[in-house]
C-alpha atoms as a PDB file:
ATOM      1  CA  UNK A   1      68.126 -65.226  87.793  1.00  0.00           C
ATOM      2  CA  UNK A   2      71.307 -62.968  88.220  1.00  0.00           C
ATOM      3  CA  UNK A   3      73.162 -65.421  86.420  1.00  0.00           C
ATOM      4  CA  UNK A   4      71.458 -64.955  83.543  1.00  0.00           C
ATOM      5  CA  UNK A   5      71.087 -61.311  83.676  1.00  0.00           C
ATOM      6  CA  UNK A   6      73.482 -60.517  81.148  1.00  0.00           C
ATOM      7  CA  UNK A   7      72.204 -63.677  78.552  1.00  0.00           C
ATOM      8  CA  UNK A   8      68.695 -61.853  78.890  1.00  0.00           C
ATOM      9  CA  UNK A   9      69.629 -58.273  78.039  1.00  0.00           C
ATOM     10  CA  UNK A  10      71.793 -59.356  75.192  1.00  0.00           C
ATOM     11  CA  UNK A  11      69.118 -61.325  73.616  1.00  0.00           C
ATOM     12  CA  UNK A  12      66.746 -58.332  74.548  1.00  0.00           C
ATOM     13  CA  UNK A  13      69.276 -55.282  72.902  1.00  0.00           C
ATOM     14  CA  UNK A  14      69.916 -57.742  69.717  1.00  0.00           C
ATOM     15  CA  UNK A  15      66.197 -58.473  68.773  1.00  0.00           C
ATOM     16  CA  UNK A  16      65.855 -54.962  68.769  1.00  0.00           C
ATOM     17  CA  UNK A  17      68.716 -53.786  66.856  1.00  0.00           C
ATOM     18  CA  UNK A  18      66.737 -56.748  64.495  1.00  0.00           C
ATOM     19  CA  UNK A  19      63.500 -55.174  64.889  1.00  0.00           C
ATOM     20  CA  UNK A  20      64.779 -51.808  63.766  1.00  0.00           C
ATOM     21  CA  UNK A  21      66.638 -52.944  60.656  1.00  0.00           C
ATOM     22  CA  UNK A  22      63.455 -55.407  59.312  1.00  0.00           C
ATOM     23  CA  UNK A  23      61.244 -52.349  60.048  1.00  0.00           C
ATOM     24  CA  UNK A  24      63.528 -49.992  57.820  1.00  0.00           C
ATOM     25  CA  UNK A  25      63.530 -52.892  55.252  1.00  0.00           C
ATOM     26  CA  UNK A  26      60.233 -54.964  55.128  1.00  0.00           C
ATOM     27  CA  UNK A  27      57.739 -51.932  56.863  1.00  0.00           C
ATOM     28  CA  UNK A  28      57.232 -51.481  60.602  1.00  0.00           C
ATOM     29  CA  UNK A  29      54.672 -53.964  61.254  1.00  0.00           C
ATOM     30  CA  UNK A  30      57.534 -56.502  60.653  1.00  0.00           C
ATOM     31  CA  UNK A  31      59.581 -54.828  62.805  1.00  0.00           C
ATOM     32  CA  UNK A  32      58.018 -54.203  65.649  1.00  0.00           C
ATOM     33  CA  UNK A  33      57.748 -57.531  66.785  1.00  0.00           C
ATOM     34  CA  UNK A  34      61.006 -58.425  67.339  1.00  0.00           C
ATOM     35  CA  UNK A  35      61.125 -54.786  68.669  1.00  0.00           C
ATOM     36  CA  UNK A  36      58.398 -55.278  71.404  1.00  0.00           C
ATOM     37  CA  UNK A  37      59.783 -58.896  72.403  1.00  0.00           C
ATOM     38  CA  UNK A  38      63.651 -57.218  72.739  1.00  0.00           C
ATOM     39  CA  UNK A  39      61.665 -54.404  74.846  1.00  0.00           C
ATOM     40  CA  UNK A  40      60.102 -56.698  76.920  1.00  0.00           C
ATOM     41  CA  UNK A  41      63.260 -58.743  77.633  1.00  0.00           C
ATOM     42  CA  UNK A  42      64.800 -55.176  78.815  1.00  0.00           C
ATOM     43  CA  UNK A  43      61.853 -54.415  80.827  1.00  0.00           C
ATOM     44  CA  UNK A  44      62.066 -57.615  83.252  1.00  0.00           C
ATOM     45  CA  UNK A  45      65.921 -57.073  83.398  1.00  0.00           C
ATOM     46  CA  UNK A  46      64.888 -53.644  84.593  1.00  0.00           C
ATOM     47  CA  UNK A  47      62.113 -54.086  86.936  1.00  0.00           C
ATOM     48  CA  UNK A  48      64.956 -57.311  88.237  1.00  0.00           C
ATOM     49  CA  UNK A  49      67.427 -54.539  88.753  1.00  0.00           C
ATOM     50  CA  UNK A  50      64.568 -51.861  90.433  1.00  0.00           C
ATOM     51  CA  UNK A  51      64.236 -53.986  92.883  1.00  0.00           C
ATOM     52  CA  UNK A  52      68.122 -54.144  93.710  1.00  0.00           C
ATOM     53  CA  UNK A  53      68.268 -50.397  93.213  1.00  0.00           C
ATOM     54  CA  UNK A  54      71.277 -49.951  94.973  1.00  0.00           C
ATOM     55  CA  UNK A  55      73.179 -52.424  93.422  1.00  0.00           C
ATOM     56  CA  UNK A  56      72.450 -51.451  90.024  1.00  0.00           C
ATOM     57  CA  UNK A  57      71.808 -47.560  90.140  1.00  0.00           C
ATOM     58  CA  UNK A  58      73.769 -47.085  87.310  1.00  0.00           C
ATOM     59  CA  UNK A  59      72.683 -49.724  85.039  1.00  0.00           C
ATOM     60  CA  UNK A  60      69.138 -48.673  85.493  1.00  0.00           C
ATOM     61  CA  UNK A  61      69.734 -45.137  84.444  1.00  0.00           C
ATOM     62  CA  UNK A  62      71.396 -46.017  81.198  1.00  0.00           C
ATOM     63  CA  UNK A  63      68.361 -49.019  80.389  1.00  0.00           C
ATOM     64  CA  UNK A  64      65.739 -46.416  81.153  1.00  0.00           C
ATOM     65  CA  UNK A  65      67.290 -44.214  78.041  1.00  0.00           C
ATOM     66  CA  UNK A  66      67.911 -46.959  75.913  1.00  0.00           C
ATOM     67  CA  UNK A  67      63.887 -48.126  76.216  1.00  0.00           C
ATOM     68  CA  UNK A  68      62.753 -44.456  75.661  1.00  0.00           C
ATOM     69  CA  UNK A  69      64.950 -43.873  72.125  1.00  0.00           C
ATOM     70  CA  UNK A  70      63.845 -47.326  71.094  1.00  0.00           C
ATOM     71  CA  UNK A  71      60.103 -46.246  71.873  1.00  0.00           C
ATOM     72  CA  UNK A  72      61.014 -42.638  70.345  1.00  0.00           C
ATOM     73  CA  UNK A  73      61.814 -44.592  67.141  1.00  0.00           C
ATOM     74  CA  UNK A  74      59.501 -46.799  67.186  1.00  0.00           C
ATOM     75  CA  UNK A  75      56.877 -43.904  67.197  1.00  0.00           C
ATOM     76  CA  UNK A  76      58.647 -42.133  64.451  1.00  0.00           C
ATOM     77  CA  UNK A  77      58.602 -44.627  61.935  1.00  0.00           C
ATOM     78  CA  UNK A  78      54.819 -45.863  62.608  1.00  0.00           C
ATOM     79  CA  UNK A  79      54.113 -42.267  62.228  1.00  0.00           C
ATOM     80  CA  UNK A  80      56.350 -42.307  58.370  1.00  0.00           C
ATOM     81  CA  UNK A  81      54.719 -45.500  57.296  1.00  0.00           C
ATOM     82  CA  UNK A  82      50.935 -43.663  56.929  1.00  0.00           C
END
């Protein structure tokens, strides 16, 4: 698994970089799949590297604020599209 650590949160950060450009585009609903797939990609990497807290304190810290913006924006355009 730590060999691919870095494969996973790649993939993970991309589809939702996707996510948030097809929801801006094509509506939210679109969007937040590829969103919510690249979010649950993070969150494995994340509970991988809670485990190994020590190892990857600072890693963790910076993944926990990239999940909540993604969430925060997430919320704010499901809350634009009524």
């Amino acid at each position: 698994m730590r060999k691919y650590l870095r494969e996973i949160e790649v993939a993970g950060l991309l589809l939702i970089a996707i996510g948030i450009v097809i929801s801006c585009i094509w509506g939210y609903w679109y969007g937040a799949w590829p969103c919510g797939t690249g979010l649950l990609l993070l969150q494995t990497i994340v509970l991988y590297k809670a485990f190994h807290w020590t190892e990857y304190e600072r890693e963790n810290k910076q993944y926990i604020v990239i999940i909540l913006i993604c969430i925060f924006i997430l919320i704010l355009q499901m809350l634009n599209a009524k």
